[in-house]
C-alpha atoms as a PDB file:
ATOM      1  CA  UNK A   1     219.209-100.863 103.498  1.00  0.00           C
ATOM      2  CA  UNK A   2     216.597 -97.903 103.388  1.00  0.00           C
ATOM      3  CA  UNK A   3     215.626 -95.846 100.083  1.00  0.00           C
ATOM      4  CA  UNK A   4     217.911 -93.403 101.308  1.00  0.00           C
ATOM      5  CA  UNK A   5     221.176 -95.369 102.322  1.00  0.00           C
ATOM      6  CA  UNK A   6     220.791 -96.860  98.635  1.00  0.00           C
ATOM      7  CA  UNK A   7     220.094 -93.575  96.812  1.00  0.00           C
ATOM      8  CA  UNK A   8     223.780 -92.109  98.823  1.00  0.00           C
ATOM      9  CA  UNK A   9     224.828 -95.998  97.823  1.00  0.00           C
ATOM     10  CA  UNK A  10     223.942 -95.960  94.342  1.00  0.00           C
ATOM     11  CA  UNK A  11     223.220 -92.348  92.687  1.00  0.00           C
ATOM     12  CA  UNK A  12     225.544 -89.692  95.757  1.00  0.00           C
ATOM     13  CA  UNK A  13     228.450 -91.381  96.331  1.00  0.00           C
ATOM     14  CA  UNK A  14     231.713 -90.337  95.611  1.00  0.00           C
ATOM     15  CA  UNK A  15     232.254 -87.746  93.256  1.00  0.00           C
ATOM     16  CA  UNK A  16     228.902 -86.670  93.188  1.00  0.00           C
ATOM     17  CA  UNK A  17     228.861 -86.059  96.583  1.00  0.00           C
ATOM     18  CA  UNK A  18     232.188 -84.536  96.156  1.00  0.00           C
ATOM     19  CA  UNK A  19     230.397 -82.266  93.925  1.00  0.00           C
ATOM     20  CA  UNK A  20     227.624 -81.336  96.009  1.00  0.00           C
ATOM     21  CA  UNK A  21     230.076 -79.693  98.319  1.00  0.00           C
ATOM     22  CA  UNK A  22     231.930 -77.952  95.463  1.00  0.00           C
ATOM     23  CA  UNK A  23     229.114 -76.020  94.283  1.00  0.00           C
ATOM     24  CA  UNK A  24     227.496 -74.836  97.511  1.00  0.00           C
ATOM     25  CA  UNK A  25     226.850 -71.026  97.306  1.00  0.00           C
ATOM     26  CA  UNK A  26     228.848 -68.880  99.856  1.00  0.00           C
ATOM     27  CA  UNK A  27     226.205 -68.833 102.552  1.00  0.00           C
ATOM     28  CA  UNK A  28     226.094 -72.913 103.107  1.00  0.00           C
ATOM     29  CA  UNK A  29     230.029 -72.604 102.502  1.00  0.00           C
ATOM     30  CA  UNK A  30     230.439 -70.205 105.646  1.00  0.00           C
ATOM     31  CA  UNK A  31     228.046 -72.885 107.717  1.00  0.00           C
ATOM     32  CA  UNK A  32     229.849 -75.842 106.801  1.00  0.00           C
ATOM     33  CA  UNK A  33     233.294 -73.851 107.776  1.00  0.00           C
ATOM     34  CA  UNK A  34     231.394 -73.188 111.198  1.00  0.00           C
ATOM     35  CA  UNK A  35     230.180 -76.119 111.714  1.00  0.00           C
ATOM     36  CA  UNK A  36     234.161 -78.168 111.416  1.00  0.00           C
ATOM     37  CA  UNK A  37     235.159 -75.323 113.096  1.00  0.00           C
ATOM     38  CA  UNK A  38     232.643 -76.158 116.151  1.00  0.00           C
ATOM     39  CA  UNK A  39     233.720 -79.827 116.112  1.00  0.00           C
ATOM     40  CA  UNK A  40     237.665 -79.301 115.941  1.00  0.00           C
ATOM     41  CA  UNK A  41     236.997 -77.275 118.948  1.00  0.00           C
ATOM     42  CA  UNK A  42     236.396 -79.987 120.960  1.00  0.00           C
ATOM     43  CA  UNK A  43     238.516 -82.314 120.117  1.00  0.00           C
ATOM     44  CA  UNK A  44     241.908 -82.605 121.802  1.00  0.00           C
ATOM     45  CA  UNK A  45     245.602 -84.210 120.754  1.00  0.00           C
ATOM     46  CA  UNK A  46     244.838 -87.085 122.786  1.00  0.00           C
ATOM     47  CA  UNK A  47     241.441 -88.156 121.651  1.00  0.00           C
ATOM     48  CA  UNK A  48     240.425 -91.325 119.696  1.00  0.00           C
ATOM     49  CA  UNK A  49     237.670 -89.765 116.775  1.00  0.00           C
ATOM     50  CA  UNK A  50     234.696 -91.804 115.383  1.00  0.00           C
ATOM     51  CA  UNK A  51     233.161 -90.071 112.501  1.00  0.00           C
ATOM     52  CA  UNK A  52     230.039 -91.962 111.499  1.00  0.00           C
ATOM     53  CA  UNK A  53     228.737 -91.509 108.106  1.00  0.00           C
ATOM     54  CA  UNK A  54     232.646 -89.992 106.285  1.00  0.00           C
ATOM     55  CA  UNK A  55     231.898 -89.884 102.793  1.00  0.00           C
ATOM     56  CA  UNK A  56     234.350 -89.709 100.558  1.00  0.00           C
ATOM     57  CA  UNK A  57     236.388 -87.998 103.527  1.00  0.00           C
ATOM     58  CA  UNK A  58     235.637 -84.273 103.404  1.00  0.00           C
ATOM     59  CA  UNK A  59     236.990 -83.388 106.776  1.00  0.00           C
ATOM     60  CA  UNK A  60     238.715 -87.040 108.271  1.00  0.00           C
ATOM     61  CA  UNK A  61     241.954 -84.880 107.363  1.00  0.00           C
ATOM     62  CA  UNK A  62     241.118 -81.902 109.725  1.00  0.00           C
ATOM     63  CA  UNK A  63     240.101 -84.350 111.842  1.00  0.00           C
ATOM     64  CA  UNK A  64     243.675 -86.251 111.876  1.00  0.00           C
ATOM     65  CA  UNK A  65     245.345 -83.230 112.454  1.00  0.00           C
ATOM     66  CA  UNK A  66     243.641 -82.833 115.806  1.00  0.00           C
ATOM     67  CA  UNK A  67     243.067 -86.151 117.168  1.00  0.00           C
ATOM     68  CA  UNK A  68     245.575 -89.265 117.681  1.00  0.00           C
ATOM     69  CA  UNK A  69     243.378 -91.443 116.185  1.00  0.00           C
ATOM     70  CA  UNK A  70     240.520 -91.046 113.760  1.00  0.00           C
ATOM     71  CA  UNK A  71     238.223 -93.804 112.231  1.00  0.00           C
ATOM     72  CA  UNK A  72     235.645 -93.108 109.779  1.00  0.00           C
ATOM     73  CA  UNK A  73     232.802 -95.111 108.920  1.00  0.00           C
ATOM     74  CA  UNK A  74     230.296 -95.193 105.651  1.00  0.00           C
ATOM     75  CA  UNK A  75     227.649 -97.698 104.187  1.00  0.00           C
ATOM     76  CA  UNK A  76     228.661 -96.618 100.524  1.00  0.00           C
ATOM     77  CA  UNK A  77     231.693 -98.459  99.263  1.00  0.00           C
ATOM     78  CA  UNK A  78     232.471 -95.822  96.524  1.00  0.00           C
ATOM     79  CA  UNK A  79     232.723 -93.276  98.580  1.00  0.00           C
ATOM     80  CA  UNK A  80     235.421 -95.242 101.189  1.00  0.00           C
ATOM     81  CA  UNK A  81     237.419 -95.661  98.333  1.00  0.00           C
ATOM     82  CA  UNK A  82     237.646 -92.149  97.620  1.00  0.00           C
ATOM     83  CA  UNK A  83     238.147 -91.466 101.610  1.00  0.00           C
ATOM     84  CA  UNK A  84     240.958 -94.021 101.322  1.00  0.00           C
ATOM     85  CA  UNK A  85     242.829 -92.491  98.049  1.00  0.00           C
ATOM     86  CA  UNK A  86     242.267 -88.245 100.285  1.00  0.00           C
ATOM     87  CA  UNK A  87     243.781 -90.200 103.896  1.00  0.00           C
ATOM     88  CA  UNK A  88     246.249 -92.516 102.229  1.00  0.00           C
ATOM     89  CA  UNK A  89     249.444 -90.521 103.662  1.00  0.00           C
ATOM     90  CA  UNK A  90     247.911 -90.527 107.454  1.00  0.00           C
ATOM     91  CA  UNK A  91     248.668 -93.008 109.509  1.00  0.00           C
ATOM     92  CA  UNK A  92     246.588 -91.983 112.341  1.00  0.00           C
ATOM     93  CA  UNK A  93     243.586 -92.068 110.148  1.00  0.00           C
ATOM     94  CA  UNK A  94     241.093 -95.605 109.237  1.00  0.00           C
ATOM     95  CA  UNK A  95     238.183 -96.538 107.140  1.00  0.00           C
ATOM     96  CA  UNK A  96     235.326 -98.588 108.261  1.00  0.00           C
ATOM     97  CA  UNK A  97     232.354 -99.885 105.802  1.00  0.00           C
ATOM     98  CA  UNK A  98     229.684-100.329 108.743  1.00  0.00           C
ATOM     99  CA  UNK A  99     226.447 -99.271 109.722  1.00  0.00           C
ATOM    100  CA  UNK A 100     226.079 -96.660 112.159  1.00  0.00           C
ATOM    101  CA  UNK A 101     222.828 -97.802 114.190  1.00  0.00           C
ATOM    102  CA  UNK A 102     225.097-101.527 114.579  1.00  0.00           C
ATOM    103  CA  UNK A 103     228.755-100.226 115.179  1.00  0.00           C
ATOM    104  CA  UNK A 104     230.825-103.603 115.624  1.00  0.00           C
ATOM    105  CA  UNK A 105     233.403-101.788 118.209  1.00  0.00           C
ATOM    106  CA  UNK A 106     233.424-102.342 121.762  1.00  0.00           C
ATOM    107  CA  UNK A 107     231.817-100.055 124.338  1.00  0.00           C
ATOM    108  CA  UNK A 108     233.220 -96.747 125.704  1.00  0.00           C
ATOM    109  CA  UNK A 109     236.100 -96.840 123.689  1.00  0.00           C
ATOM    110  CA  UNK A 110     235.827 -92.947 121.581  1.00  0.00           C
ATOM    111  CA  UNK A 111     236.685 -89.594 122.826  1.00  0.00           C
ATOM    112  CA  UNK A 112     234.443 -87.975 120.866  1.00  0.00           C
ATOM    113  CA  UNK A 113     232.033 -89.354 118.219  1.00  0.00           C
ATOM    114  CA  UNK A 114     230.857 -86.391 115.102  1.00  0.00           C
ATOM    115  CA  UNK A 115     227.678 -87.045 113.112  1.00  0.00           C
ATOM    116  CA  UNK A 116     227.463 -83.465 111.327  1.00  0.00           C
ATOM    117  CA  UNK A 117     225.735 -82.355 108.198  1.00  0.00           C
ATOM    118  CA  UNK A 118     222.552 -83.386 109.482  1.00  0.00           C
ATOM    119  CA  UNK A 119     223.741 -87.021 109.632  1.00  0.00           C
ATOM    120  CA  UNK A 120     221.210 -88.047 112.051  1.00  0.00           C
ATOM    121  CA  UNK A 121     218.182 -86.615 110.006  1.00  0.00           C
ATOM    122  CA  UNK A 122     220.000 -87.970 106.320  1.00  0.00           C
ATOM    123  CA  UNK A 123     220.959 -91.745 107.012  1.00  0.00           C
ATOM    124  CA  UNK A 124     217.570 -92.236 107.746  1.00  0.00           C
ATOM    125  CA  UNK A 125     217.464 -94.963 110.621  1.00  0.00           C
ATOM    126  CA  UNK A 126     215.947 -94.811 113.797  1.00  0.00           C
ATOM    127  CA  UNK A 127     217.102 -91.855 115.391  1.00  0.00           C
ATOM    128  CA  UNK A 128     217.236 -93.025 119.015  1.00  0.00           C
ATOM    129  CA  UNK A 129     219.070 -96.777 117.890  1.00  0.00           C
ATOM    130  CA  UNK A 130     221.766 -93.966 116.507  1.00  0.00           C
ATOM    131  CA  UNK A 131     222.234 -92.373 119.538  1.00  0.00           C
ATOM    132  CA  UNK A 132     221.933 -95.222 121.664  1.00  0.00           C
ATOM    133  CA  UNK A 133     224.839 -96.674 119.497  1.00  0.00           C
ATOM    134  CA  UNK A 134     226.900 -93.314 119.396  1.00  0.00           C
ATOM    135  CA  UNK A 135     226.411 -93.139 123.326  1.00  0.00           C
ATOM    136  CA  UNK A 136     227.632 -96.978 123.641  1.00  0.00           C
ATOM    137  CA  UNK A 137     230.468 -96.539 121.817  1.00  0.00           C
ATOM    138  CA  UNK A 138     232.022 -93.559 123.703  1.00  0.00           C
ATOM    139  CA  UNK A 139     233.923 -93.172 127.148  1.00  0.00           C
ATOM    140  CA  UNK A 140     232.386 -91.805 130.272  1.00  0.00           C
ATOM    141  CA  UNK A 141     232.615 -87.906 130.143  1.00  0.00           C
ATOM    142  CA  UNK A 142     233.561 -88.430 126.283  1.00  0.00           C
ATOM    143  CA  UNK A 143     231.439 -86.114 123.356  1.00  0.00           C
ATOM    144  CA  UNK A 144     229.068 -86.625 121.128  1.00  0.00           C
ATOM    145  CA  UNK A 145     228.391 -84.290 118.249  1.00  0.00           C
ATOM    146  CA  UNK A 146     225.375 -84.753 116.007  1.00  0.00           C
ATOM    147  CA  UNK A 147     224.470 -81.466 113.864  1.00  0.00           C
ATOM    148  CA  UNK A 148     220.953 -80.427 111.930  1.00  0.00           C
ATOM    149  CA  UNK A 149     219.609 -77.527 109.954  1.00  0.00           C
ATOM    150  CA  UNK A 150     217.709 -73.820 111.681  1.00  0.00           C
ATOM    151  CA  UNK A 151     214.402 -73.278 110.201  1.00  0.00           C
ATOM    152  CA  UNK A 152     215.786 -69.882 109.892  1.00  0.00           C
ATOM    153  CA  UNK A 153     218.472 -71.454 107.204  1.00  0.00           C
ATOM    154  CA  UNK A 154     215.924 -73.209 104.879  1.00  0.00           C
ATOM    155  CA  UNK A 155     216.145 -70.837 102.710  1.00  0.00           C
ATOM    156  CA  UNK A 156     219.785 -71.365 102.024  1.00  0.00           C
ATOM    157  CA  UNK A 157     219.609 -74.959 102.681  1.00  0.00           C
ATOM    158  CA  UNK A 158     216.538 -75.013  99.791  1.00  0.00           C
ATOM    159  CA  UNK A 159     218.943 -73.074  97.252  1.00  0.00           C
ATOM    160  CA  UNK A 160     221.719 -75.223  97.245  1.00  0.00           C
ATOM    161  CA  UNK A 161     219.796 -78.249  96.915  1.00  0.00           C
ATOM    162  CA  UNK A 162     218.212 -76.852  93.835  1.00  0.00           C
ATOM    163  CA  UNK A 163     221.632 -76.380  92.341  1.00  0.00           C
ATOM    164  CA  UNK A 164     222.482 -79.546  93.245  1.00  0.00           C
ATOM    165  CA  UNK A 165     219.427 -80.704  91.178  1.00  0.00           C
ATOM    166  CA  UNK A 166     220.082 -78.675  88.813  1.00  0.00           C
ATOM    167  CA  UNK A 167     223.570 -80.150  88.128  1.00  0.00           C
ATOM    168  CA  UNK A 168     221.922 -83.408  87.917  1.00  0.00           C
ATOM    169  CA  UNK A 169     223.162 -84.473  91.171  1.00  0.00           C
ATOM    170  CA  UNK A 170     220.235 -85.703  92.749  1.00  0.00           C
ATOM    171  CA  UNK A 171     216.144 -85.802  91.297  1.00  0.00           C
ATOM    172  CA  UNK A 172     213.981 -82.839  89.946  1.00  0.00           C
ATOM    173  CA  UNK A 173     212.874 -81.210  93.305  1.00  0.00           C
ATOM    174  CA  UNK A 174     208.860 -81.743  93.779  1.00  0.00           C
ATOM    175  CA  UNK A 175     207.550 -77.956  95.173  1.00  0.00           C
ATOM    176  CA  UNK A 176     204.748 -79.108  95.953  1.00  0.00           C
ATOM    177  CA  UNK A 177     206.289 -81.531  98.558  1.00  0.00           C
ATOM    178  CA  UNK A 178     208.861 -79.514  99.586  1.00  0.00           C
ATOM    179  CA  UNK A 179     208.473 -77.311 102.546  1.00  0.00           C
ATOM    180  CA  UNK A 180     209.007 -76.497 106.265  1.00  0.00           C
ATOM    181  CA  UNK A 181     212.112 -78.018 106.284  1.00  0.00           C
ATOM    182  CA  UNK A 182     211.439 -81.192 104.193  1.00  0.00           C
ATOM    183  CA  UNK A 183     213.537 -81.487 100.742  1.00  0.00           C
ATOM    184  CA  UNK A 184     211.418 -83.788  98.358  1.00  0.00           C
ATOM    185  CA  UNK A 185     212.750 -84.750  95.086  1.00  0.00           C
ATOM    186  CA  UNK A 186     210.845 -86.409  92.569  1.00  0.00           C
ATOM    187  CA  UNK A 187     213.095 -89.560  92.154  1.00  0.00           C
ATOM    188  CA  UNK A 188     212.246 -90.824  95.651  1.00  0.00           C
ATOM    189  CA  UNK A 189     214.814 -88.794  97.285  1.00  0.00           C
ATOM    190  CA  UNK A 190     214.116 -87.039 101.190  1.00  0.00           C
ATOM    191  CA  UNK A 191     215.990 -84.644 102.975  1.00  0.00           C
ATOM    192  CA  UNK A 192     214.877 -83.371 106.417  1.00  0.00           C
ATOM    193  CA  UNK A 193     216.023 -82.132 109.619  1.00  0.00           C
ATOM    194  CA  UNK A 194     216.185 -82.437 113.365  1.00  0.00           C
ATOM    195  CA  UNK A 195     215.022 -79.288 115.335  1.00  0.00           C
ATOM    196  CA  UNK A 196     216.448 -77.881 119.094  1.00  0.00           C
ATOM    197  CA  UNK A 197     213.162 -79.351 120.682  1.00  0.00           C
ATOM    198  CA  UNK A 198     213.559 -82.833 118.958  1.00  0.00           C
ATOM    199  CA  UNK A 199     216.987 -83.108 119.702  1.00  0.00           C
ATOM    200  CA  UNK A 200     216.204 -82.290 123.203  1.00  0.00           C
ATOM    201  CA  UNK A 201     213.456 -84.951 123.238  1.00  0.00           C
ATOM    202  CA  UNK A 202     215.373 -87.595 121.671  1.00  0.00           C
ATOM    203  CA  UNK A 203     217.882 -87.767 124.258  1.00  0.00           C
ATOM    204  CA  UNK A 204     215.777 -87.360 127.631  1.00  0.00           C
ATOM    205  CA  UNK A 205     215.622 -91.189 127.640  1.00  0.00           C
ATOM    206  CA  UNK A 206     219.514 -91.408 127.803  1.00  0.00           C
ATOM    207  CA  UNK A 207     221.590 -89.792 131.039  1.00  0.00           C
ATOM    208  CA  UNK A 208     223.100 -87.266 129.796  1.00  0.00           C
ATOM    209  CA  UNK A 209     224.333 -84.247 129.319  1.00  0.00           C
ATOM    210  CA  UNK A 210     222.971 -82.328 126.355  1.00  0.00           C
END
C-alpha cells in the first residue's frame, strides 16, 4: 500500500471524503457536474460499468441508472461500507474491495471502465500498470474514461483544497511545495495531475484509440 492509498485508507475515507465533496465552492461543483455528465454520456442501457476507485459511492447511483450492470471497486474498506449503505436498494449495482493496477476479473469483460476525479494521478500507482489493467479488463471497441485537472483550473482546484484543509480534512497545505499543479500538504499528503500531452504519451504503447 503507498503513502497515499493509506492516507485515503486511514485519514479520507468515508465521511470525510463525503465531506470534501460537500464543501466544494461552486466553480469545482459545476466541473464535477460536467465531468458525470461527460461519462453518463457514453454509457448505454446495455453496458456492464467498472468504476475503479468508488468511494463511498458518489455517483455508482447515476451510474446504475444508465448501465445494466455497475461494479465499483475501492482499496478503503470504510468507504465500501458507506457505498454499500447509498446502493443498498439497487440490484444492478456491486462493491468490490480490490486494487485497481491487479483487478481479479477476467479479460474483456466491461463496456466501459470510469476512473474520474483525477483517479489515475490520486491512487498513486504506476500509471501505465493502471491502464494496462483498465484496457485488459474491457471488450474490444469498449471505453475507457480516465479524467485529470487543466492547468488553467489550478486555481480553483488550489481553493478548494485549502478549504478542505481548512476543515481539517486533510494536512496544513505546505506553499512552499505547492505549485504548478502539485498539492503538497504538510502531513505527507500529494495531490497532482495528468496533463493532455502525458495522457497522450502514456497510452502510445497500447493500440488504441485515444
Amino acid at each position: 500500500m503507498n503513502s497515499n492509498d493509506k492516507y485515503y485508507n486511514e485519514k479520507l475515507s468515508a465521511d470525510k471524503l463525503k465531506r470534501c465533496y460537500e464543501i466544494a465552492p461552486p466553480r469545482i461543483q459545476q466541473y464535477l457536474e460536467a465531468e458525470v455528465n461527460h461519462v453518463l454520456k457514453k454509457i448505454n442501457s446495455g453496458d456492464v460499468v467498472l468504476e475503479l476507485g468508488c468511494g463511498y459511492g458518489r455517483i455508482l447511483r447515476l451510474l446504475a441508472q444508465k448501465a445494466n450492470l455497475v461494479i465499483g471497486i475501492d482499496t478503503s474498506s470504510q468507504s465500501l461500507m458507506m457505498a454499500k449503505k447509498m446502493i443498498q436498494d439497487l440490484k444492478n449495482c456491486h462493491l468490490m474491495k480490490m486494487d485497481a493496477v491487479h483487478l481479479t476479473f477476467s479479460d474483456k469483460i466491461f463496456d466501459v471502465v470510469v476512473c474520474i476525479q483525477n483517479g489515475i494521478s490520486a491512487f498513486h500507482v504506476n500509471k501505465i500498470d493502471l491502464i494496462r489493467e483498465s484496457i485488459r479488463v474491457t471488450k474490444p471497441g469498449g471505453i475507457i474514461l480516465f479524467s485529470s485537472y487543466s492547468d488553467k483550473f489550478w486555481s480553483y482546484r488550489l481553493q478548494w483544497f485549502q478549504l478542505q484543509s481548512d476543515a481539517g480534512l486533510i494536512g496544513e497545505i505546505d506553499s512552499k511545495k505547492t505549485r504548478d499543479g502539485v498539492i503538497v500538504c504538510k502531513d505527507g499528503f500529494t495531490a497532482t495531475t495528468v496533463n493532455k500531452e502525458q495522457f497522450i504519451a502514456l497510452t502510445q504503447r497500447f493500440n488504441v484509440k485515444t
